[in-house]
PDB file of N, CA and C in Angstrom:
ATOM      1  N   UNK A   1       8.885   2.158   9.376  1.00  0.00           N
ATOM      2  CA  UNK A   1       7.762   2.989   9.754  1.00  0.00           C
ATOM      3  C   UNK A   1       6.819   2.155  10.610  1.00  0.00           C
ATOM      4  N   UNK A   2       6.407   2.951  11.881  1.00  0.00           N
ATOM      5  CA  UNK A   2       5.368   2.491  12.593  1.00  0.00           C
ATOM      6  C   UNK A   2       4.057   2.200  11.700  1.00  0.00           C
ATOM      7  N   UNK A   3       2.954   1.300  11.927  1.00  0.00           N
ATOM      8  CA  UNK A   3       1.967   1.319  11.661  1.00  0.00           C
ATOM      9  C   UNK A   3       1.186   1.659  12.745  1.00  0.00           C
ATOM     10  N   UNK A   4       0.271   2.623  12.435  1.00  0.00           N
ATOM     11  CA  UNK A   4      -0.369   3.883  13.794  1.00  0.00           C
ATOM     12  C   UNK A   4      -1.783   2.850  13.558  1.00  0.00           C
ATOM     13  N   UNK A   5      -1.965   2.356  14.745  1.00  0.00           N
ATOM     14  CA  UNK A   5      -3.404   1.071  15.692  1.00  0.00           C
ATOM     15  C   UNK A   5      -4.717   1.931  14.667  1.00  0.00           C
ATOM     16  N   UNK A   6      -4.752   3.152  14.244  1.00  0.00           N
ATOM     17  CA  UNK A   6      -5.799   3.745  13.863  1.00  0.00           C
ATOM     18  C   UNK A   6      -6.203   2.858  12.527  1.00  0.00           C
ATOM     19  N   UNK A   7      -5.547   2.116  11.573  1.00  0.00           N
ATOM     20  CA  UNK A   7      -5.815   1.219  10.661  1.00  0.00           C
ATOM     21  C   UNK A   7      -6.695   0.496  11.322  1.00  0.00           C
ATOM     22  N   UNK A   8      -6.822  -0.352  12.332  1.00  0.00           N
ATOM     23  CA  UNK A   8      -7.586  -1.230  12.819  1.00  0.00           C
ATOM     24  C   UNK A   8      -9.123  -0.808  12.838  1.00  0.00           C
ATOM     25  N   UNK A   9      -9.277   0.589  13.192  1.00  0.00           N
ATOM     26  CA  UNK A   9     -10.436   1.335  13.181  1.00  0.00           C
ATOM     27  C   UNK A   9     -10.886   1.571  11.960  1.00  0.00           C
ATOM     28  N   UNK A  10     -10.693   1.443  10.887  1.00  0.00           N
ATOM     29  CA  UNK A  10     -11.146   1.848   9.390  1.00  0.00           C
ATOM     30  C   UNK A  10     -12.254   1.541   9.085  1.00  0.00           C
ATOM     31  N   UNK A  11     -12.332  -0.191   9.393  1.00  0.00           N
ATOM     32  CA  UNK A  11     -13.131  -0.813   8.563  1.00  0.00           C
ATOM     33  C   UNK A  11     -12.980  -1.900   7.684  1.00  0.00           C
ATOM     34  N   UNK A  12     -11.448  -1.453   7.265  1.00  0.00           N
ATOM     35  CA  UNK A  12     -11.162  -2.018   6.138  1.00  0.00           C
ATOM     36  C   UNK A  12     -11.012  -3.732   5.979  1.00  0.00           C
ATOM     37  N   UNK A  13     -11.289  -4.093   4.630  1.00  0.00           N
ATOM     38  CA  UNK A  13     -10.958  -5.628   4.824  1.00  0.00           C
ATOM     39  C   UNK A  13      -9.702  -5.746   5.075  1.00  0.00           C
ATOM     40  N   UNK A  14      -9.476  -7.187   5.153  1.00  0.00           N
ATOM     41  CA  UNK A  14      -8.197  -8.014   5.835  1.00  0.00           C
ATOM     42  C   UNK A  14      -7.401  -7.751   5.082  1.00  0.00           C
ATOM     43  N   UNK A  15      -7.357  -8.118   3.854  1.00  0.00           N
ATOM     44  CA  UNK A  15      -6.169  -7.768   2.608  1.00  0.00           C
ATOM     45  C   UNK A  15      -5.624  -6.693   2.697  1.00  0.00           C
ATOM     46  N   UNK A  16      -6.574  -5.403   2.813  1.00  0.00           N
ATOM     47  CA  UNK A  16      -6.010  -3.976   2.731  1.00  0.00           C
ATOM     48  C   UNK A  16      -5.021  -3.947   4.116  1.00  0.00           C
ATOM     49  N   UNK A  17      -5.587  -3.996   4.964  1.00  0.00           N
ATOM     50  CA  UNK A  17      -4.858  -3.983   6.374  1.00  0.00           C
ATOM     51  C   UNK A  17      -3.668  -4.906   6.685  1.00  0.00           C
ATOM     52  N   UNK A  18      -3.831  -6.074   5.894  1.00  0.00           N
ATOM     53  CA  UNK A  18      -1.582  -6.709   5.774  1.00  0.00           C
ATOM     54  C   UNK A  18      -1.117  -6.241   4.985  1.00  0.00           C
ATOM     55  N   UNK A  19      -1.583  -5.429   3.385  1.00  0.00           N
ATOM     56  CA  UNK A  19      -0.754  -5.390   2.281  1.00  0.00           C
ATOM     57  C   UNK A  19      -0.103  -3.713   3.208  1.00  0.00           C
ATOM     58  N   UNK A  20      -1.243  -2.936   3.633  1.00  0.00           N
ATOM     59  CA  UNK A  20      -0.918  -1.721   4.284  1.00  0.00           C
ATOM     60  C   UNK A  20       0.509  -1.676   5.473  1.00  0.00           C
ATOM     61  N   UNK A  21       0.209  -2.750   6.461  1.00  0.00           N
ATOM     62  CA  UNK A  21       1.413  -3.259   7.113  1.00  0.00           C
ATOM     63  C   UNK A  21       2.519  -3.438   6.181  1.00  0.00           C
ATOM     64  N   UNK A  22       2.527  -4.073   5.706  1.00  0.00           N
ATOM     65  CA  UNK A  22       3.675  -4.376   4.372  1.00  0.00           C
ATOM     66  C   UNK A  22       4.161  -3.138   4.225  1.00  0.00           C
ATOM     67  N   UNK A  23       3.391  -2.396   3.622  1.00  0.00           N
ATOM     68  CA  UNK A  23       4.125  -1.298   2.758  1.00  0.00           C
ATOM     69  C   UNK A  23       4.863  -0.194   3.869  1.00  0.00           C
ATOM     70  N   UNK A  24       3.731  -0.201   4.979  1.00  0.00           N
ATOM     71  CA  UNK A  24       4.644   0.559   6.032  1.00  0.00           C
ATOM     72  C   UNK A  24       5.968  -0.113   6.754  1.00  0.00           C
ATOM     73  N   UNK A  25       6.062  -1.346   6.570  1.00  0.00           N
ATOM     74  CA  UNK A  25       7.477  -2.235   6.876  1.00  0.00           C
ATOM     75  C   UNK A  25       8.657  -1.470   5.994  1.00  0.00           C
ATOM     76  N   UNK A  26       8.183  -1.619   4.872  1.00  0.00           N
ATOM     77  CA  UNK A  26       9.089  -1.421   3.628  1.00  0.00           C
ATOM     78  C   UNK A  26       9.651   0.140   3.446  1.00  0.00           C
ATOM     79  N   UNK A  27       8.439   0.753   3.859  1.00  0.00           N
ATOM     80  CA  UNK A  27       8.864   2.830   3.631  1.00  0.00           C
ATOM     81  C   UNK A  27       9.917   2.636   4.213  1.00  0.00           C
ATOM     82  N   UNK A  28      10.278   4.089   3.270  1.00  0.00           N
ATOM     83  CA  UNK A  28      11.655   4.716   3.902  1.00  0.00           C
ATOM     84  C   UNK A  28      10.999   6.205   4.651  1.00  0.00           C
ATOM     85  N   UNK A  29      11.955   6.968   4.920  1.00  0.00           N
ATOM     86  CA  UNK A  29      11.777   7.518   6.298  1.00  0.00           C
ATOM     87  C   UNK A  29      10.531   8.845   5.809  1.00  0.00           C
ATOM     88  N   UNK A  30      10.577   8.920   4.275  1.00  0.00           N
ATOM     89  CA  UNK A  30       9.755   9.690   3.492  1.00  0.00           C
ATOM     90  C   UNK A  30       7.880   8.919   3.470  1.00  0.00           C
ATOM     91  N   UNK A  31       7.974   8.041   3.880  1.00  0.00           N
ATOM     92  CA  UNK A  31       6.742   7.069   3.934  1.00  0.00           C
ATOM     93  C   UNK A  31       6.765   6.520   2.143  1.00  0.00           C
ATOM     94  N   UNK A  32       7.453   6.518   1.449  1.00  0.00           N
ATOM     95  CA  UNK A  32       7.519   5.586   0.103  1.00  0.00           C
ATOM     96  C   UNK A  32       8.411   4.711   0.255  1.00  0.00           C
ATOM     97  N   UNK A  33       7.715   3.680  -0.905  1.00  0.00           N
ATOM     98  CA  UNK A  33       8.561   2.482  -1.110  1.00  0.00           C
ATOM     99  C   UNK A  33       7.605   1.768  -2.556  1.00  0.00           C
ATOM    100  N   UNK A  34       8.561   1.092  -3.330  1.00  0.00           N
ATOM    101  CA  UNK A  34       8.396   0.512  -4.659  1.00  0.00           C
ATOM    102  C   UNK A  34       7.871  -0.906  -4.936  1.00  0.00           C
ATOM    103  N   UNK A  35       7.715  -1.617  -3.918  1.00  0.00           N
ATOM    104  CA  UNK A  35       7.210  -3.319  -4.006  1.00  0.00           C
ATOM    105  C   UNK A  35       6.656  -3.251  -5.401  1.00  0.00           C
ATOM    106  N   UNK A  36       7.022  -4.100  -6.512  1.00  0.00           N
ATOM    107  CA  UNK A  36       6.105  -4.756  -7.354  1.00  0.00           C
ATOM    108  C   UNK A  36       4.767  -5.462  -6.692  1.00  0.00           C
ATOM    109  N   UNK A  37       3.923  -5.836  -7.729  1.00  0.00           N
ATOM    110  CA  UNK A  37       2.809  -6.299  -6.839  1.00  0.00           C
ATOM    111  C   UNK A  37       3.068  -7.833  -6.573  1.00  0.00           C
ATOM    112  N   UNK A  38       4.159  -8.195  -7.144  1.00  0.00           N
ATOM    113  CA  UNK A  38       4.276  -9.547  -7.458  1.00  0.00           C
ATOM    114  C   UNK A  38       5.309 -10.214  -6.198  1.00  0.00           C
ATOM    115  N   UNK A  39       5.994  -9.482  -6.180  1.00  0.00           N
ATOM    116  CA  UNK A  39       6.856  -9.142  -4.611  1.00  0.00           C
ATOM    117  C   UNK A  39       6.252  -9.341  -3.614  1.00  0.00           C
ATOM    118  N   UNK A  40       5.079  -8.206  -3.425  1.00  0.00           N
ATOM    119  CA  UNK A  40       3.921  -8.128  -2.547  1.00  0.00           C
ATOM    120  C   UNK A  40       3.233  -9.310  -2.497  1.00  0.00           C
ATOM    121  N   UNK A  41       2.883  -9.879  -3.157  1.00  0.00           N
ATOM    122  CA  UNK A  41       2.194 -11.308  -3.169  1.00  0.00           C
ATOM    123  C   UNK A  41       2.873 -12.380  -2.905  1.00  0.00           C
ATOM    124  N   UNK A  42       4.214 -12.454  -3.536  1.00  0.00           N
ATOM    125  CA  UNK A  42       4.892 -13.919  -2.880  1.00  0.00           C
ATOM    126  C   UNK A  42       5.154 -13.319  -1.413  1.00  0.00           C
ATOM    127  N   UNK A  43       5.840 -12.328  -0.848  1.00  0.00           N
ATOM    128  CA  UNK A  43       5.803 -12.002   0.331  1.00  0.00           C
ATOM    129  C   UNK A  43       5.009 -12.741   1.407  1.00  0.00           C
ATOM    130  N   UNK A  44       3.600 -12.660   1.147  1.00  0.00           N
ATOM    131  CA  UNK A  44       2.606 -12.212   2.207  1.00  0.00           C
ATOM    132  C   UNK A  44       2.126 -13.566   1.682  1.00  0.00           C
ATOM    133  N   UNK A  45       2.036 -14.428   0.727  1.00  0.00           N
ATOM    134  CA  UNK A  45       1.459 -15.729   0.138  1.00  0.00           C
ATOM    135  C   UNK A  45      -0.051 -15.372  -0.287  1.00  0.00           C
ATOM    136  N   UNK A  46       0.079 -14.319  -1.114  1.00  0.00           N
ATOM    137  CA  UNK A  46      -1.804 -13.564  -1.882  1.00  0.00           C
ATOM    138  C   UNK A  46      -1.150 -13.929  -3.470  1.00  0.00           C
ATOM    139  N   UNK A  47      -2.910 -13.587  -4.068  1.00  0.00           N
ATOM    140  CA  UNK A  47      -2.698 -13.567  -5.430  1.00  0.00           C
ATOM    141  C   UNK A  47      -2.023 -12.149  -5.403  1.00  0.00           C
ATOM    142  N   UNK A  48      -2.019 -11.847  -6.491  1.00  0.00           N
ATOM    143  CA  UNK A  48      -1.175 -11.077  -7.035  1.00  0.00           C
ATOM    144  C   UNK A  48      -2.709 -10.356  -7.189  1.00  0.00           C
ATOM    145  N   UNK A  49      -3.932 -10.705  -7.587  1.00  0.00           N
ATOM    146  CA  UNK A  49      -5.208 -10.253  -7.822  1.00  0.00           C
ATOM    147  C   UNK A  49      -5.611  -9.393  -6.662  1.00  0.00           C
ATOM    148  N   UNK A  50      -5.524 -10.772  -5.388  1.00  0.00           N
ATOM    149  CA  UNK A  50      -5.738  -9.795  -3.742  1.00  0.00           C
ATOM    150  C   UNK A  50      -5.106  -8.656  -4.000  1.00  0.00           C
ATOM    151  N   UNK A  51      -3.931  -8.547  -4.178  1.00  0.00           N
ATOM    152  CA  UNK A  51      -2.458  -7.522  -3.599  1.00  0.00           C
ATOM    153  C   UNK A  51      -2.929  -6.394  -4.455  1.00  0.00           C
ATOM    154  N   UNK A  52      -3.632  -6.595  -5.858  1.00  0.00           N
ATOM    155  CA  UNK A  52      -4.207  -5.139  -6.407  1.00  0.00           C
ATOM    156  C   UNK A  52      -5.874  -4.792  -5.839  1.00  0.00           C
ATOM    157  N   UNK A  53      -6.294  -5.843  -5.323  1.00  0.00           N
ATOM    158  CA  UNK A  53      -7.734  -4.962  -4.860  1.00  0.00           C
ATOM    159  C   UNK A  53      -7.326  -4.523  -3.509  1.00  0.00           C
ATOM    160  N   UNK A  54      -6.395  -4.963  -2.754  1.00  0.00           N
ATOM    161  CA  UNK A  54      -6.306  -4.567  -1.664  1.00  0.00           C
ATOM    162  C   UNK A  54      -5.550  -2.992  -1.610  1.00  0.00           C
ATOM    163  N   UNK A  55      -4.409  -2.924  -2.715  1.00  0.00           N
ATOM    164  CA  UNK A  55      -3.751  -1.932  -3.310  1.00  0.00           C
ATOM    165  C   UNK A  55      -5.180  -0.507  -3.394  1.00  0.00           C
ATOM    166  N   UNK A  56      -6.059  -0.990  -4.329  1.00  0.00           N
ATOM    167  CA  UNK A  56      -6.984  -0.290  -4.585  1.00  0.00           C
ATOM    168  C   UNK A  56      -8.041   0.390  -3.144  1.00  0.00           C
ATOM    169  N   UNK A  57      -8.130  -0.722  -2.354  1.00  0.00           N
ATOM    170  CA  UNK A  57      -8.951  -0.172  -1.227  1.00  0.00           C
ATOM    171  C   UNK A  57      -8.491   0.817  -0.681  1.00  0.00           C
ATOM    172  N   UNK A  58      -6.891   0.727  -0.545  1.00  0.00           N
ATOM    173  CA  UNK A  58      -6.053   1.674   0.418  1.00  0.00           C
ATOM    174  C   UNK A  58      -6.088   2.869   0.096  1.00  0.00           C
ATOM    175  N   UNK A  59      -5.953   2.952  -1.732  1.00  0.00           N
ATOM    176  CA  UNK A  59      -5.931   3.974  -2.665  1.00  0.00           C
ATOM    177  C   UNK A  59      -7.625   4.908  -2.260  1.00  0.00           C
ATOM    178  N   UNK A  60      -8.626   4.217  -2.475  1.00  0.00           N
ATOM    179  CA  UNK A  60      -9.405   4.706  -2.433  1.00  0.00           C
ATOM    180  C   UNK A  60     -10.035   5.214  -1.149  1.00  0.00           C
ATOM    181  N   UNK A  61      -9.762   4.625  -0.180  1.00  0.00           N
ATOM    182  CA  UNK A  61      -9.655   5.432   1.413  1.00  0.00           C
ATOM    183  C   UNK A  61      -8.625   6.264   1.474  1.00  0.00           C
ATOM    184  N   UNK A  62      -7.792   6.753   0.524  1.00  0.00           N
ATOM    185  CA  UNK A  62      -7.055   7.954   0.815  1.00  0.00           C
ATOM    186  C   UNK A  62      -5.799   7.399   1.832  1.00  0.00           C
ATOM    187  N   UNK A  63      -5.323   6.193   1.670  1.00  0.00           N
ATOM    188  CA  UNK A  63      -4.419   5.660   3.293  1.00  0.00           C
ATOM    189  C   UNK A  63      -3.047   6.097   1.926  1.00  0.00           C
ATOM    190  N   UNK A  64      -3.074   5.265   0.524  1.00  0.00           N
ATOM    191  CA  UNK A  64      -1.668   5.944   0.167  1.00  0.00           C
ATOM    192  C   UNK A  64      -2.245   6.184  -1.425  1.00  0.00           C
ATOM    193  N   UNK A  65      -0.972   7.011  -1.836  1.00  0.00           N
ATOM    194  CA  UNK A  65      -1.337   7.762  -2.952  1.00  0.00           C
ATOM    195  C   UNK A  65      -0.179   6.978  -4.178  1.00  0.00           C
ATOM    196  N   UNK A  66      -0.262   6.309  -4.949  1.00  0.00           N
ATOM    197  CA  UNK A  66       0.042   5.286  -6.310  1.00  0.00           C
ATOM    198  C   UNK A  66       0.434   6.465  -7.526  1.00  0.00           C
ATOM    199  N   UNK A  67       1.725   6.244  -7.543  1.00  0.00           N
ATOM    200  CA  UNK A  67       2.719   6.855  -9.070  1.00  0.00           C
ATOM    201  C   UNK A  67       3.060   6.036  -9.592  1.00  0.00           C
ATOM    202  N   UNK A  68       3.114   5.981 -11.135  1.00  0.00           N
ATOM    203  CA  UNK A  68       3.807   5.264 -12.131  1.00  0.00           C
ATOM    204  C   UNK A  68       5.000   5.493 -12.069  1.00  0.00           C
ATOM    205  N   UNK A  69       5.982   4.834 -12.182  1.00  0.00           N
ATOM    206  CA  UNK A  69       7.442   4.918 -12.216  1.00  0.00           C
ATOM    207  C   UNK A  69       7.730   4.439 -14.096  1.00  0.00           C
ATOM    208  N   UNK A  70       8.450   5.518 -14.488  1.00  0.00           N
ATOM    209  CA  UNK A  70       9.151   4.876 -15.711  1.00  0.00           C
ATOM    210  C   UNK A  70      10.594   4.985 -15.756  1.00  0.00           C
ATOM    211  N   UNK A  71      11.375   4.113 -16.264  1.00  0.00           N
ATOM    212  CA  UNK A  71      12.592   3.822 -16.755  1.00  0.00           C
ATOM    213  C   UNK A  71      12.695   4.804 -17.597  1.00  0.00           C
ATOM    214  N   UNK A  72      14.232   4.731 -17.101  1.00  0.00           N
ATOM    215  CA  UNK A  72      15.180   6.162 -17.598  1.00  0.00           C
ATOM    216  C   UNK A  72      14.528   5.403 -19.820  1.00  0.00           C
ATOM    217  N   UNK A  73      14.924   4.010 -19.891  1.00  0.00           N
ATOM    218  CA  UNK A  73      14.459   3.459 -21.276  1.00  0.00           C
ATOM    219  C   UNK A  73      12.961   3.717 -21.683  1.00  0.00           C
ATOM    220  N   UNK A  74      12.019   3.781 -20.862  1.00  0.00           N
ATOM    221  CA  UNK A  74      10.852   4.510 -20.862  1.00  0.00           C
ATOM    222  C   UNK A  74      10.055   3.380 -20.556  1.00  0.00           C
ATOM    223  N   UNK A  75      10.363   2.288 -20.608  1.00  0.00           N
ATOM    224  CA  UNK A  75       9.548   1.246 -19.588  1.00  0.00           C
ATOM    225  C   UNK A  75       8.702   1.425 -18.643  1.00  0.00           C
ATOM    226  N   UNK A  76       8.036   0.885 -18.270  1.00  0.00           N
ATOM    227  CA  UNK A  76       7.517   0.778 -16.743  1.00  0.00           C
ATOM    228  C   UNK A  76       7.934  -0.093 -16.301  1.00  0.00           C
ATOM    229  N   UNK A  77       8.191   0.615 -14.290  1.00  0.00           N
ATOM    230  CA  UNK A  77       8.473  -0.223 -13.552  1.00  0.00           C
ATOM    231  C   UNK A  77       7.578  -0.111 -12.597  1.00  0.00           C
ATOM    232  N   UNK A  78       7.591  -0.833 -11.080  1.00  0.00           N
ATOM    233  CA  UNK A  78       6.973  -0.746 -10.175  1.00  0.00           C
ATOM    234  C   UNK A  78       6.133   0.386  -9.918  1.00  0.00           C
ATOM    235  N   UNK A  79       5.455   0.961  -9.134  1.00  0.00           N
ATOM    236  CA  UNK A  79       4.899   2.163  -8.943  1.00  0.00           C
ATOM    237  C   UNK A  79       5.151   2.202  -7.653  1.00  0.00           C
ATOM    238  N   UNK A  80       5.418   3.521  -7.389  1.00  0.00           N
ATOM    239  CA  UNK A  80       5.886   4.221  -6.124  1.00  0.00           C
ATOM    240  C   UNK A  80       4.340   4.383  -5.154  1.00  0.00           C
ATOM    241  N   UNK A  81       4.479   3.660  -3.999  1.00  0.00           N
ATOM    242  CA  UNK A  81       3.384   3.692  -3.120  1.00  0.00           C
ATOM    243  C   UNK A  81       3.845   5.038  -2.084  1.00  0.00           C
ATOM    244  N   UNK A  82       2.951   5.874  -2.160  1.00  0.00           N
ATOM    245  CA  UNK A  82       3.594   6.824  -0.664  1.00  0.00           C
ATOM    246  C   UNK A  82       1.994   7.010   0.465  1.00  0.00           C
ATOM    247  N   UNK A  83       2.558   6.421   1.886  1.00  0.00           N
ATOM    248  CA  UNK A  83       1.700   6.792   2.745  1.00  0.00           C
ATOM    249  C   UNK A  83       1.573   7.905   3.110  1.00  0.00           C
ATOM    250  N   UNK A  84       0.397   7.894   3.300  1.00  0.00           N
ATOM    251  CA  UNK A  84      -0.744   9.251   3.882  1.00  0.00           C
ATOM    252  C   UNK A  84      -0.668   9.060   5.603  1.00  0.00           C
ATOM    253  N   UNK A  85      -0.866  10.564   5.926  1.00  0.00           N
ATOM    254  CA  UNK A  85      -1.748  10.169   7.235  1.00  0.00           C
ATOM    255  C   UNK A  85      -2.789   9.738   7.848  1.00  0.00           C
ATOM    256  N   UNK A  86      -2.595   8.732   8.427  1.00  0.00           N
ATOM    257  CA  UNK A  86      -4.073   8.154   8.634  1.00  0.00           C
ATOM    258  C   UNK A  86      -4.915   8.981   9.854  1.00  0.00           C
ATOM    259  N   UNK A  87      -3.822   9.725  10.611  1.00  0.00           N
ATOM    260  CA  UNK A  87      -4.893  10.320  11.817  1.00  0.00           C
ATOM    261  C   UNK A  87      -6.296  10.676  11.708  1.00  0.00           C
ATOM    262  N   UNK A  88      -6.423  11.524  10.688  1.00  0.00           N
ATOM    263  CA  UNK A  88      -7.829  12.028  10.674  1.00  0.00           C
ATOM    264  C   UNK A  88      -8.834  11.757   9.785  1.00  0.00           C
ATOM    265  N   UNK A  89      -8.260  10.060   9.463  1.00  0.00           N
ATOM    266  CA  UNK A  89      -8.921   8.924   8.568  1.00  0.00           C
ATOM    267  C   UNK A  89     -10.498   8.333   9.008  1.00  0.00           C
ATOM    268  N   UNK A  90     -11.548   9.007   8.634  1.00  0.00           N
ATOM    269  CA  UNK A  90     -12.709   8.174   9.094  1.00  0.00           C
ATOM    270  C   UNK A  90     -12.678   6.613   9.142  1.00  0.00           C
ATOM    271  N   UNK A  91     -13.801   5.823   9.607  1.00  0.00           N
ATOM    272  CA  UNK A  91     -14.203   4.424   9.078  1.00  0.00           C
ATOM    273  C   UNK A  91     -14.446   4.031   7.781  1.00  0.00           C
ATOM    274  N   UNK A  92     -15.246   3.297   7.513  1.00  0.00           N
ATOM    275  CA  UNK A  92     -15.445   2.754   6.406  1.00  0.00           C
ATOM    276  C   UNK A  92     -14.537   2.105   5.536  1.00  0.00           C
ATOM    277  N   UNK A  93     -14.564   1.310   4.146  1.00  0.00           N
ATOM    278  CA  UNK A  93     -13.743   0.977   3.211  1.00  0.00           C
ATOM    279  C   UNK A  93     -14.849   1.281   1.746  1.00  0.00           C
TER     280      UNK A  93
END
């Protein structure tokens, strides 16, 4: 998945705007994809702390929308990240 230049316009801090790249690397053609956060962090060389506030910024600007995933055993696993459209995404963070 492309990442659409309109991220740059947000606002947002630095963290939100690579972990966001990331995740749009990773989507599949549906705009989801599963990274642990821990994945996400050795990846990119962040805490694992960054990779959830940055997680959170994205969440809370509406850029992607965060599901719990459970095992068929009833575990938890990763959570399913799915991107939003950013077109008609104001500024701010």
């Amino acid at each position: 998945m492309i990442v659409a230049r309109r991220i740059y316009d947000l606002g947002l801090p630095h963290r939100a705007v690579t972990v966001y790249c990331y995740l749009c690397d990773r989507a599949n053609k549906k705009g989801e994809c599963f990274p642990s956060a821990k994945t996400i962090a050795l990846d990119l060389s962040l805490s694992r702390r960054t990779v959830f506030r940055a997680l959170n910024d994205l969440e809370k600007c509406g850029l992607i929308e965060k599901k719990q995933r459970i095992r068929t055993s009833g575990g938890i696993s990763s959570n399913l990240y799915k991107l939003t459209d950013i077109s008609g995404k104001g500024g701010g963070a």
